[in-house]
C-alpha atoms as a PDB file:
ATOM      1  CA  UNK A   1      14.074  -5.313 -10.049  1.00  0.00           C
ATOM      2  CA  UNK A   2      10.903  -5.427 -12.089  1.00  0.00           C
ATOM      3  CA  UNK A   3       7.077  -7.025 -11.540  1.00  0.00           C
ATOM      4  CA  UNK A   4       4.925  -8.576 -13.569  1.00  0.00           C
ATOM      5  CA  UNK A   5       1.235  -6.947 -13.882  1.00  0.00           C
ATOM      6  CA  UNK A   6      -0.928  -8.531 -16.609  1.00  0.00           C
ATOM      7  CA  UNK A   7       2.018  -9.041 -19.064  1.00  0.00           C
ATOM      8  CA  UNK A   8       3.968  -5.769 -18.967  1.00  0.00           C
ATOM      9  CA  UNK A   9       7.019  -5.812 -16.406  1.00  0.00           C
ATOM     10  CA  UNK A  10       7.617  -2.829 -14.258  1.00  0.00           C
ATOM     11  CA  UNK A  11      10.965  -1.730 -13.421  1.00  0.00           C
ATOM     12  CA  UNK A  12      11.134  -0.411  -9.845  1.00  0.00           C
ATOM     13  CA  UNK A  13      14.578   0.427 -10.368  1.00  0.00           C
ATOM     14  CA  UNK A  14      13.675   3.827 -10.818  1.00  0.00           C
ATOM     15  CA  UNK A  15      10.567   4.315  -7.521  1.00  0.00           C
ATOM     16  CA  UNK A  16       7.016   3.983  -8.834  1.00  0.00           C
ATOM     17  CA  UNK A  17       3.960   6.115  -7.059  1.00  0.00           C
ATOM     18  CA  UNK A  18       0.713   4.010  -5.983  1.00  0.00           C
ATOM     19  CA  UNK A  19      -1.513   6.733  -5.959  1.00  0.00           C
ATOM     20  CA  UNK A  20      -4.377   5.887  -3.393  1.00  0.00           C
ATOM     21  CA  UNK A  21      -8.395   5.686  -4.278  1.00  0.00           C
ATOM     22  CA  UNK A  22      -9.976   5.779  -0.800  1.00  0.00           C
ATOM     23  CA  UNK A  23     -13.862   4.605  -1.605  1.00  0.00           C
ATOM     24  CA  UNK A  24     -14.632   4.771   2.162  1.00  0.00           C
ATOM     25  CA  UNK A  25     -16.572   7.055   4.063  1.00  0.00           C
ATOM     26  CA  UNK A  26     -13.919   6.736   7.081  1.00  0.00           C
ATOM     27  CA  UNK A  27     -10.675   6.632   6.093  1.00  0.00           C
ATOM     28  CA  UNK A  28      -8.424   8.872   8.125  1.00  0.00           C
ATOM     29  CA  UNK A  29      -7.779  11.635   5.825  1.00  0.00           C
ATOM     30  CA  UNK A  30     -10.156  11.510   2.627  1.00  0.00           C
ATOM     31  CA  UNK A  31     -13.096   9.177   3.503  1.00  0.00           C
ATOM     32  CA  UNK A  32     -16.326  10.133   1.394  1.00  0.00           C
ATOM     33  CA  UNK A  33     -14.661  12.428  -0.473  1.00  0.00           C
ATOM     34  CA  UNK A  34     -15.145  10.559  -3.642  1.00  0.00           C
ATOM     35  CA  UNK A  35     -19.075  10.566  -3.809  1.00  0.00           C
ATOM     36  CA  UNK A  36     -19.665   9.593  -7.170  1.00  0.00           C
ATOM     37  CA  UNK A  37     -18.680   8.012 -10.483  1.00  0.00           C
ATOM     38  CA  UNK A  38     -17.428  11.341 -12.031  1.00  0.00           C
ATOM     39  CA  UNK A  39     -15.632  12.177  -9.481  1.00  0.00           C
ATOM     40  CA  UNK A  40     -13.869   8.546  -8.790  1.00  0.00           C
ATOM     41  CA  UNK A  41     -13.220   9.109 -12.281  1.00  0.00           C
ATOM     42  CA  UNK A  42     -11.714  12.574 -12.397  1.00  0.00           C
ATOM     43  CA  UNK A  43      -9.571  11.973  -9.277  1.00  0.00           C
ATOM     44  CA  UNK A  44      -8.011   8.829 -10.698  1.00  0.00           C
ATOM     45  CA  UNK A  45      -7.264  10.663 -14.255  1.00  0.00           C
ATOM     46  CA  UNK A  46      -5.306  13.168 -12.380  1.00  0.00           C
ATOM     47  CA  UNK A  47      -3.389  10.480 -10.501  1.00  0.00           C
ATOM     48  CA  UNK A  48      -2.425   8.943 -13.722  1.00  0.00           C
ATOM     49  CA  UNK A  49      -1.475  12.506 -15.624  1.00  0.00           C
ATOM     50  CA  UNK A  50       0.800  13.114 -12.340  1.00  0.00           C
ATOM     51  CA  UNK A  51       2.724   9.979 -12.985  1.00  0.00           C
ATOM     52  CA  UNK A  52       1.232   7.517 -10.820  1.00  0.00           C
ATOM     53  CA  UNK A  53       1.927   4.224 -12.050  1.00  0.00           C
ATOM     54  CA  UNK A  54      -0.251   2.004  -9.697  1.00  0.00           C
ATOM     55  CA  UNK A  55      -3.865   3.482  -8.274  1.00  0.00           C
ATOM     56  CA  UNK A  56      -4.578   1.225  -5.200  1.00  0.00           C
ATOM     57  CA  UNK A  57      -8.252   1.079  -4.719  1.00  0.00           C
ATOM     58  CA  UNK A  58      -9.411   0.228  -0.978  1.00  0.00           C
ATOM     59  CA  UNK A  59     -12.855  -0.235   0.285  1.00  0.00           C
ATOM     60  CA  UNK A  60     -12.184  -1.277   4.127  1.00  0.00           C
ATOM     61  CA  UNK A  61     -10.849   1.746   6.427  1.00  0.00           C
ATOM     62  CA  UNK A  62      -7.718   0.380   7.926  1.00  0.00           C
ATOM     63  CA  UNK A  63      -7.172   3.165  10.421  1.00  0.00           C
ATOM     64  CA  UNK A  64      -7.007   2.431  14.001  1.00  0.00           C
ATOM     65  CA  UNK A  65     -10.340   1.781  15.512  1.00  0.00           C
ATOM     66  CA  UNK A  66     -11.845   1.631  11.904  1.00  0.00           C
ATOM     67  CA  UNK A  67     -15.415   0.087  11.845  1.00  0.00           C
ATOM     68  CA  UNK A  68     -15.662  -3.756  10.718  1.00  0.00           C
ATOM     69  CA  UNK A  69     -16.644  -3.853   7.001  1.00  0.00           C
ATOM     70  CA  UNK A  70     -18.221  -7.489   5.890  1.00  0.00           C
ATOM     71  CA  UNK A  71     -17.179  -8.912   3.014  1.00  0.00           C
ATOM     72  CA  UNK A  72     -20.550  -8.497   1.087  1.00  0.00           C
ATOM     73  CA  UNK A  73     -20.260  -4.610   1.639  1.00  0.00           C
ATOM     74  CA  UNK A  74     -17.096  -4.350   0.145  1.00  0.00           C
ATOM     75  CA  UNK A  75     -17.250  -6.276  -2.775  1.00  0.00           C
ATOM     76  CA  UNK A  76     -20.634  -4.109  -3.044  1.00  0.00           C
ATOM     77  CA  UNK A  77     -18.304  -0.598  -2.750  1.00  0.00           C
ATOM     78  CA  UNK A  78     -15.026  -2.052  -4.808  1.00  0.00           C
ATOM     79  CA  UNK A  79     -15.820  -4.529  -7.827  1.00  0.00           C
ATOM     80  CA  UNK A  80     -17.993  -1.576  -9.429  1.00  0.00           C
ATOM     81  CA  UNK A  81     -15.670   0.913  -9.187  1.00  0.00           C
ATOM     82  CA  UNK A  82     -13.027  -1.218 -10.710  1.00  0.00           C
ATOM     83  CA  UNK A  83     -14.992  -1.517 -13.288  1.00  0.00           C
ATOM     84  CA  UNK A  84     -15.374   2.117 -14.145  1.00  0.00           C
ATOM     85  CA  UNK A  85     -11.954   2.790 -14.047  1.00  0.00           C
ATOM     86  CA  UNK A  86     -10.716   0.026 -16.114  1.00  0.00           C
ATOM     87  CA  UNK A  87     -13.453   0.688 -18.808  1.00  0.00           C
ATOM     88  CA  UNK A  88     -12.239   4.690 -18.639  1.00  0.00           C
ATOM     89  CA  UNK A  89      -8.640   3.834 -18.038  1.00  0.00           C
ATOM     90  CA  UNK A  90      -8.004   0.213 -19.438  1.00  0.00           C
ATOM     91  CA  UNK A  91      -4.663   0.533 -19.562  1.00  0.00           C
ATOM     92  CA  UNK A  92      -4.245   1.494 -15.762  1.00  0.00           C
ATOM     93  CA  UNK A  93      -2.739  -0.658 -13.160  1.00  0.00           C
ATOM     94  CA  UNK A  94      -5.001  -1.335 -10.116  1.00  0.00           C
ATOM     95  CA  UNK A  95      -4.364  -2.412  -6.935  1.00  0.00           C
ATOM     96  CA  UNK A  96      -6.743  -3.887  -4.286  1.00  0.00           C
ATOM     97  CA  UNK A  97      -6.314  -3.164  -1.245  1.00  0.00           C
ATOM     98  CA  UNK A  98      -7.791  -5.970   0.553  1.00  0.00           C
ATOM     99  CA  UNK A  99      -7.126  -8.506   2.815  1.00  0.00           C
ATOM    100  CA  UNK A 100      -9.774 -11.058   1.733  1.00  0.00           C
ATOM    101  CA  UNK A 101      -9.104 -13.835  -0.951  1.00  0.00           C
ATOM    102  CA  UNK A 102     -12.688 -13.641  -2.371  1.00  0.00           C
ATOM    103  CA  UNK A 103     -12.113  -9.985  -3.171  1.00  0.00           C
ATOM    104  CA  UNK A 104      -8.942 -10.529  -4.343  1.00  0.00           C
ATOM    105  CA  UNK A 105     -10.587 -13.533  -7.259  1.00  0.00           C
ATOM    106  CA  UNK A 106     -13.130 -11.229  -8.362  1.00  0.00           C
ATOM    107  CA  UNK A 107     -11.265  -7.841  -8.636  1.00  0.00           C
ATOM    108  CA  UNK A 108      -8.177  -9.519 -10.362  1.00  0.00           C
ATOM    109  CA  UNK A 109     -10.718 -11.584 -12.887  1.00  0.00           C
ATOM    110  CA  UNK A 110     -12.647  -8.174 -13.179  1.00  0.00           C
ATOM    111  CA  UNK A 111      -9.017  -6.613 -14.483  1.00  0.00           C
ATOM    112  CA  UNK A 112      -7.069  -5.687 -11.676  1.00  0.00           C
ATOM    113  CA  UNK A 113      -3.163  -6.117 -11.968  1.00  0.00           C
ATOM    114  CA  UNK A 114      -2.056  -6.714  -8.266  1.00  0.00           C
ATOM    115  CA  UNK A 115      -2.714  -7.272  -4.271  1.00  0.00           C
ATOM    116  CA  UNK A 116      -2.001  -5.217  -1.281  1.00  0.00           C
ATOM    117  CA  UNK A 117      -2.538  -6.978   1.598  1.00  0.00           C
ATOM    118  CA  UNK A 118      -2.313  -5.451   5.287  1.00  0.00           C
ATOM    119  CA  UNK A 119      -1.936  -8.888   6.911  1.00  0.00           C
ATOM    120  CA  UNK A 120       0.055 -10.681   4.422  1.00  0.00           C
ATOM    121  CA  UNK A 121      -2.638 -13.711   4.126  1.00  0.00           C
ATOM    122  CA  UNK A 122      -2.867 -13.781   7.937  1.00  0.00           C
ATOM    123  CA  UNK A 123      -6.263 -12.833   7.777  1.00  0.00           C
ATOM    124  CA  UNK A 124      -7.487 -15.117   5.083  1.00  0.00           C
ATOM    125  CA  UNK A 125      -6.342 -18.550   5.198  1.00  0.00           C
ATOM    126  CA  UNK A 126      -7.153 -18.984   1.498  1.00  0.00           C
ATOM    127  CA  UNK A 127      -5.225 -15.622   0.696  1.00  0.00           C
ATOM    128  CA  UNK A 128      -1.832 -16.724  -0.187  1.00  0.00           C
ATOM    129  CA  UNK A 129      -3.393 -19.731  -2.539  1.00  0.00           C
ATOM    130  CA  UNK A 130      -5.596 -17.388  -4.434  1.00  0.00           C
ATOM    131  CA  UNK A 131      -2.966 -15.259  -5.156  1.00  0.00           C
ATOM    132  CA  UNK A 132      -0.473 -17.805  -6.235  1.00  0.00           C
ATOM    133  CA  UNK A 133      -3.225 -19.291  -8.771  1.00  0.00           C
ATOM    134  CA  UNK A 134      -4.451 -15.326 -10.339  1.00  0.00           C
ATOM    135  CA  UNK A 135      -0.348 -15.272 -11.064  1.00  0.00           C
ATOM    136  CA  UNK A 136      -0.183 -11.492  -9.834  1.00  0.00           C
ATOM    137  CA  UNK A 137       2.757  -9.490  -7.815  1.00  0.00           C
ATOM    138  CA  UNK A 138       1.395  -9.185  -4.061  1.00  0.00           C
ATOM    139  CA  UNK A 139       2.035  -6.569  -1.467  1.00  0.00           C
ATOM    140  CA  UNK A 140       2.455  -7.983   2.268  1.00  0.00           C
ATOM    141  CA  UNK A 141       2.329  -5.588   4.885  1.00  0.00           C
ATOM    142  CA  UNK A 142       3.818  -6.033   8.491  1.00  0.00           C
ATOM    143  CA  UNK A 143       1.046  -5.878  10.928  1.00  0.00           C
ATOM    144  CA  UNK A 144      -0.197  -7.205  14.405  1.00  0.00           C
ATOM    145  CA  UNK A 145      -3.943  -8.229  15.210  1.00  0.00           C
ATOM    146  CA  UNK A 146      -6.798  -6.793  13.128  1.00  0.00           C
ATOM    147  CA  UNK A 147      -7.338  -2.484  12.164  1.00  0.00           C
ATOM    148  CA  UNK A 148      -9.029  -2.631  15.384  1.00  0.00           C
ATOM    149  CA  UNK A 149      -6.888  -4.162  17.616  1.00  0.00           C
ATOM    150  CA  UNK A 150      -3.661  -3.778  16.331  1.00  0.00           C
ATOM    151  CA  UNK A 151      -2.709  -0.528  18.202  1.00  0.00           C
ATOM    152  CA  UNK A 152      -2.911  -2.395  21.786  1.00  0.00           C
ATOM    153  CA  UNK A 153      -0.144  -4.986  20.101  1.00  0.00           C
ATOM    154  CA  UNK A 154       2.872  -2.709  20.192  1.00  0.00           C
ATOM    155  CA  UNK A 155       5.272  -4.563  22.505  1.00  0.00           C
ATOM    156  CA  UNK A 156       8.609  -5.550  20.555  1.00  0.00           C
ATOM    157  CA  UNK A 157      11.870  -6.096  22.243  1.00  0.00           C
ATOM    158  CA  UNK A 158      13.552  -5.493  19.004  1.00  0.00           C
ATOM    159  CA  UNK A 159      11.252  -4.456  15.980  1.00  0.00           C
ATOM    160  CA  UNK A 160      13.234  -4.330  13.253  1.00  0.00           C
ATOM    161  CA  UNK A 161      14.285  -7.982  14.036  1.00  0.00           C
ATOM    162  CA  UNK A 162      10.859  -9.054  14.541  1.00  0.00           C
ATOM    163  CA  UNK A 163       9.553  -7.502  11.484  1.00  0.00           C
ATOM    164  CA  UNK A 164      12.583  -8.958   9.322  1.00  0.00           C
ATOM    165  CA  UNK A 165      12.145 -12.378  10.325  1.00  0.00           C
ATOM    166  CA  UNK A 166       7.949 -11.807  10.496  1.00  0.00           C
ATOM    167  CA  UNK A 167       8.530 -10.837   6.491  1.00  0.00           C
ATOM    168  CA  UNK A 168      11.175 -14.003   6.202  1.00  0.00           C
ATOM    169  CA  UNK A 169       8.135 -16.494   7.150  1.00  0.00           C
ATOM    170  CA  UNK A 170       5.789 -14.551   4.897  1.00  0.00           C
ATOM    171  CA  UNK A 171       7.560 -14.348   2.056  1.00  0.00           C
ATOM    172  CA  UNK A 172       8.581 -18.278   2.646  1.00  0.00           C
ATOM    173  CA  UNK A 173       4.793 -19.187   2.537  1.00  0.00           C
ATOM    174  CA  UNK A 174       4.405 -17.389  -0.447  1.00  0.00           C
ATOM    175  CA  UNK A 175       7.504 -18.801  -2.127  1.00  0.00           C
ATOM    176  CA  UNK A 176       6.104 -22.343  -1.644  1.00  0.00           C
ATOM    177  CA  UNK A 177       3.038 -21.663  -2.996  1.00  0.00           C
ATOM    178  CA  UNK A 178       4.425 -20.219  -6.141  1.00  0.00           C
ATOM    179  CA  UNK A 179       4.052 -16.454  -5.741  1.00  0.00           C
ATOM    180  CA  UNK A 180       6.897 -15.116  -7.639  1.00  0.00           C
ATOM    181  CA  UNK A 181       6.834 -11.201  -7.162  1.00  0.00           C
ATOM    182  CA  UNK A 182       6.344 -10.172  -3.547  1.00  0.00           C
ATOM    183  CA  UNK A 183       6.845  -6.804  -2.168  1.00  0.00           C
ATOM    184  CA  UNK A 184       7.344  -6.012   1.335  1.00  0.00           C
ATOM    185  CA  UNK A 185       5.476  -3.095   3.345  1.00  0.00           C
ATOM    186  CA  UNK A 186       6.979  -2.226   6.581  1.00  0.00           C
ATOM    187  CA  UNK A 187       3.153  -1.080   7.855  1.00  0.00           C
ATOM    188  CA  UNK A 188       4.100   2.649   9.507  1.00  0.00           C
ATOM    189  CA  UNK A 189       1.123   3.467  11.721  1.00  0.00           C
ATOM    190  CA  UNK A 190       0.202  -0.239  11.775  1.00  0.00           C
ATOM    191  CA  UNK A 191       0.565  -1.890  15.566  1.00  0.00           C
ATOM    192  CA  UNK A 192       3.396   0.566  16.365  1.00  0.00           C
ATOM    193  CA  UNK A 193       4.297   3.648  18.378  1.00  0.00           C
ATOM    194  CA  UNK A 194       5.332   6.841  16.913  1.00  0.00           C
ATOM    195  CA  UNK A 195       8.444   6.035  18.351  1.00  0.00           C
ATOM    196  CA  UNK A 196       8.820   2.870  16.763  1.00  0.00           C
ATOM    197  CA  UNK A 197       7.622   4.162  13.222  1.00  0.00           C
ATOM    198  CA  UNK A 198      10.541   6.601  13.286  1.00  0.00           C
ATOM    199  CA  UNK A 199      12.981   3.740  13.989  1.00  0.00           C
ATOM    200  CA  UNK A 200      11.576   2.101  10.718  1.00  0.00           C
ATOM    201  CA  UNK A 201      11.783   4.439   8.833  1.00  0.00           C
ATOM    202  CA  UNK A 202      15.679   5.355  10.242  1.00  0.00           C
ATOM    203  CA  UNK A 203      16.583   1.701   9.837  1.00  0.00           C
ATOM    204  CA  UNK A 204      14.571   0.825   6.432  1.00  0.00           C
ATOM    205  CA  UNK A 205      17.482   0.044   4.673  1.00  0.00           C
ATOM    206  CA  UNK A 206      18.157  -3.101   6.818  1.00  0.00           C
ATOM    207  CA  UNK A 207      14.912  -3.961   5.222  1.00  0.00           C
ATOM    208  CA  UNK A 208      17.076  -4.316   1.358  1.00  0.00           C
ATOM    209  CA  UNK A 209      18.881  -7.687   2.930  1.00  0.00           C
ATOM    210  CA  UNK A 210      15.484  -9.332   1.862  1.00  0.00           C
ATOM    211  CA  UNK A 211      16.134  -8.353  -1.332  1.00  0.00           C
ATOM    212  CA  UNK A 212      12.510  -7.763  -2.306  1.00  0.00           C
ATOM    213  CA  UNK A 213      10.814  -4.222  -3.732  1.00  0.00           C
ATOM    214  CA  UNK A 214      10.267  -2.106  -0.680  1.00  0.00           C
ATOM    215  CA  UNK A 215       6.768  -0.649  -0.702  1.00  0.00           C
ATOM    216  CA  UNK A 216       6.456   2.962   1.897  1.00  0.00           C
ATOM    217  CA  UNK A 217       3.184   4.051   2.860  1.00  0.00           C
ATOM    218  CA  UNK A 218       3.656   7.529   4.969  1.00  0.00           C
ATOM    219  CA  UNK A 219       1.340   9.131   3.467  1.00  0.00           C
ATOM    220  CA  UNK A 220      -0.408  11.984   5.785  1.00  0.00           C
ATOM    221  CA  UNK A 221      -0.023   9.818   8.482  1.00  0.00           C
ATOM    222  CA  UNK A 222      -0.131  10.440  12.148  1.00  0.00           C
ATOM    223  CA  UNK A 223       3.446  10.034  12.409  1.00  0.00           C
ATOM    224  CA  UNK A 224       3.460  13.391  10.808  1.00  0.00           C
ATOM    225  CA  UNK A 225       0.856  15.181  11.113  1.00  0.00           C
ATOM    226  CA  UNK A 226       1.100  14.301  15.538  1.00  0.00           C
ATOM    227  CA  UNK A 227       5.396  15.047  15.498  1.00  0.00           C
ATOM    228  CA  UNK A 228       4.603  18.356  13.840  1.00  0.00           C
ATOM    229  CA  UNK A 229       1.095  18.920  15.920  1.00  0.00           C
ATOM    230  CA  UNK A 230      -0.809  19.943  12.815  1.00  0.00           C
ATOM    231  CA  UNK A 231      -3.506  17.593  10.948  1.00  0.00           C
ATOM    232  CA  UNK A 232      -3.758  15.110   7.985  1.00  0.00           C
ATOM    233  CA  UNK A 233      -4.968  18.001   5.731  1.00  0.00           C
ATOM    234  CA  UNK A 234      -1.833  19.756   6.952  1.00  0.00           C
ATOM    235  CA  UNK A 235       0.691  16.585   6.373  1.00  0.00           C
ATOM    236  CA  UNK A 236       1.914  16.949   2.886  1.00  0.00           C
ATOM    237  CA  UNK A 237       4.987  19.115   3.526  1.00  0.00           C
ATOM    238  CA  UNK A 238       5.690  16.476   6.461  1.00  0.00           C
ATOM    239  CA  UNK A 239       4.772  13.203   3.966  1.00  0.00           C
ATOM    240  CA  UNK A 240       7.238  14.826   1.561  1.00  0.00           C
ATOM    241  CA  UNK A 241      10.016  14.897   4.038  1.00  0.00           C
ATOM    242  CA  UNK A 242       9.577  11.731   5.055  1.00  0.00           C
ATOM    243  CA  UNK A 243       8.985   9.884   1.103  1.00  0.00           C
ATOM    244  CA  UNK A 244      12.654  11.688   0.316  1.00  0.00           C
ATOM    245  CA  UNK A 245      14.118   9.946   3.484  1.00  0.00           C
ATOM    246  CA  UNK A 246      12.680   6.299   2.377  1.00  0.00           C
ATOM    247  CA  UNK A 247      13.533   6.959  -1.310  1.00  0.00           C
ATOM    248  CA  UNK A 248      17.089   7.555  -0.119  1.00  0.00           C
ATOM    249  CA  UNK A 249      16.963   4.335   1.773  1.00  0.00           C
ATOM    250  CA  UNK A 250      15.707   2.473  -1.170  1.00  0.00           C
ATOM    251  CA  UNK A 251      12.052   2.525  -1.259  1.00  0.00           C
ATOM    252  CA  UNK A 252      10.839   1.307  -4.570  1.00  0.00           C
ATOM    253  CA  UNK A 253       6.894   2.024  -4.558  1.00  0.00           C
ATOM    254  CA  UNK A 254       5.540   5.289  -2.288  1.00  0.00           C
ATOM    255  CA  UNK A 255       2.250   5.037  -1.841  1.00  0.00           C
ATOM    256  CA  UNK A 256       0.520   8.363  -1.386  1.00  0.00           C
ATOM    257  CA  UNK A 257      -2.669  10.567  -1.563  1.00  0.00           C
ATOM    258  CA  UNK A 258      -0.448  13.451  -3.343  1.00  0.00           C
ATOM    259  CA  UNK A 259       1.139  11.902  -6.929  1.00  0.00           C
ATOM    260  CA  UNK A 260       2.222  15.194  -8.132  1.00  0.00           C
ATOM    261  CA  UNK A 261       4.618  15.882  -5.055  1.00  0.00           C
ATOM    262  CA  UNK A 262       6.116  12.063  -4.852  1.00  0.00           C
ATOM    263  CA  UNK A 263       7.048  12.471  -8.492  1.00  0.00           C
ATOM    264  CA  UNK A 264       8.972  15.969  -7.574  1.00  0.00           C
ATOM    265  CA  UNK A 265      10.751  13.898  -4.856  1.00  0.00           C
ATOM    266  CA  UNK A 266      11.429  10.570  -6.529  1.00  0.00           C
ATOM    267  CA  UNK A 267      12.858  13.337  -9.190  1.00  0.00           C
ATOM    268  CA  UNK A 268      14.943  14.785  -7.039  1.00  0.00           C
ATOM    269  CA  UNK A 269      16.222  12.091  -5.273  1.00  0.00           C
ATOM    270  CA  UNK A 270      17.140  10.537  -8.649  1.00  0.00           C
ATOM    271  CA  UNK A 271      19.003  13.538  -9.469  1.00  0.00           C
ATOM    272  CA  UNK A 272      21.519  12.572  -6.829  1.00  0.00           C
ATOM    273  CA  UNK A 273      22.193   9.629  -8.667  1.00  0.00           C
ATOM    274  CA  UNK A 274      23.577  11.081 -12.043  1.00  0.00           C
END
């Protein structure tokens, strides 16, 4: 199972790490942290010497309740900082994390390799196009509503039905416009209960029958850090448990604030394998 960014194919046979770049000041666990160019800089060379194959750059907080961004402010915060990293780092493979198709022309022109999209193009009418003509592999994430509404949109009467046959349309749409690599995100903490976030991860596997790349974003997330009563800052034990479970159920891509500790368990977990 491989992808195509900017001419070199990646084989997900073997799980890949997104390591996330957070240029927010309110995402959920390190908003503002990165302040400056240096340190943008130095966090994403770490990510890379710790094996992360993708960085995913995001500029609109999608945590519950998260403020609304416009789309002049965060082309303002991202296209800049894509181009520091690609002139430090020009062979690294960026993702945008974005759900707007204007965003998505001018990062991918700028050098950007591929598309992670919370709403799979349901937020964008021109999304799914503008992918299709840039040619590059696009992430599509299962999620109801908007950031901010999207946690009062919880109501499934079976939700690992609803989200297979929400990723079947999706990935249909996508199909017919020519997008050729998709790869499907299940959303944890997006429009669903802690409960239900358990069940997905229990029953990802089911999630293989679409035979597309399965992309699992657990990262510090309140699914962990509210089970185990702690915080974000105290989630990585928790995230590690729960990126070893989803490996072993055939998650291809963990995306992840800690590259050094996914590697140990994609590692592992490929050890079981020999």
């Amino acid at each position: 199972m491989t992808i195509n960014c900017k001419g070199k194919l990646i084989d997900l046979t073997t799980p890949k790490v997104m390591g996330i770049l957070n240029i927010t000041p309110d995402s959920f666990y390190d908003g503002g942290r990165h302040k400056n160019e240096n340190d943008i800089l130095k966090h994403v060379e770490t990510m890379l010497n710790e094996g992360a194959t993708f960085i995913d750059v995001g500029a609109y907080s999608s945590r519950p309740n998260a403020d609304h961004v416009s789309e002049v402010d965060e082309l303002k915060r991202i296209l800049p900082i894509v181009n520091i990293i690609l002139k430090e780092f020009p062979n690294a493979l960026l993702s945008i994390d974005t759900f707007r198709s204007q965003i998505t022309k001018q990062c991918i022109e700028a050098g950007a390799a591929l598309i992670n999209d919370i709403s799979a193009g349901q937020l964008d009418s021109n999304m799914l196009q503008t992918v299709a003509d840039l040619h590059v592999p696009y992430s599509m994430m299962h999620m109801r509503g908007t950031p901010q509404t999207m946690q009062q949109q919880t109501d499934y009467d079976d939700i690992i039905k609803e989200v297979l046959f929400y990723f079947s349309e999706r990935i249909a749409a996508a199909k017919q416009l020519g997008i050729v690599d998709v790869i499907i995100d299940p959303g944890f903490g997006f429009s669903k209960t802690l409960e239900q976030n358990y069940e997905l991860l229990n029953k990802l596997e089911r999630f293989n029958i679409i035979e597309k790349p399965i992309l699992a974003g657990i990262s510090r997330k309140s699914m962990i850090y509210k089970t185990l009563e702690t915080s974000p800052k105290e989630a990585l034990n928790g995230t590690s448990v729960l990126n070893t479970i989803a490996l072993q159920k055939n998650a291809a891509i963990l995306r992840v604030h800690d590259v050094k500790e996914a590697m140990e368990c994609i590692k592992l977990v490929e050890s079981l394998k020999a």
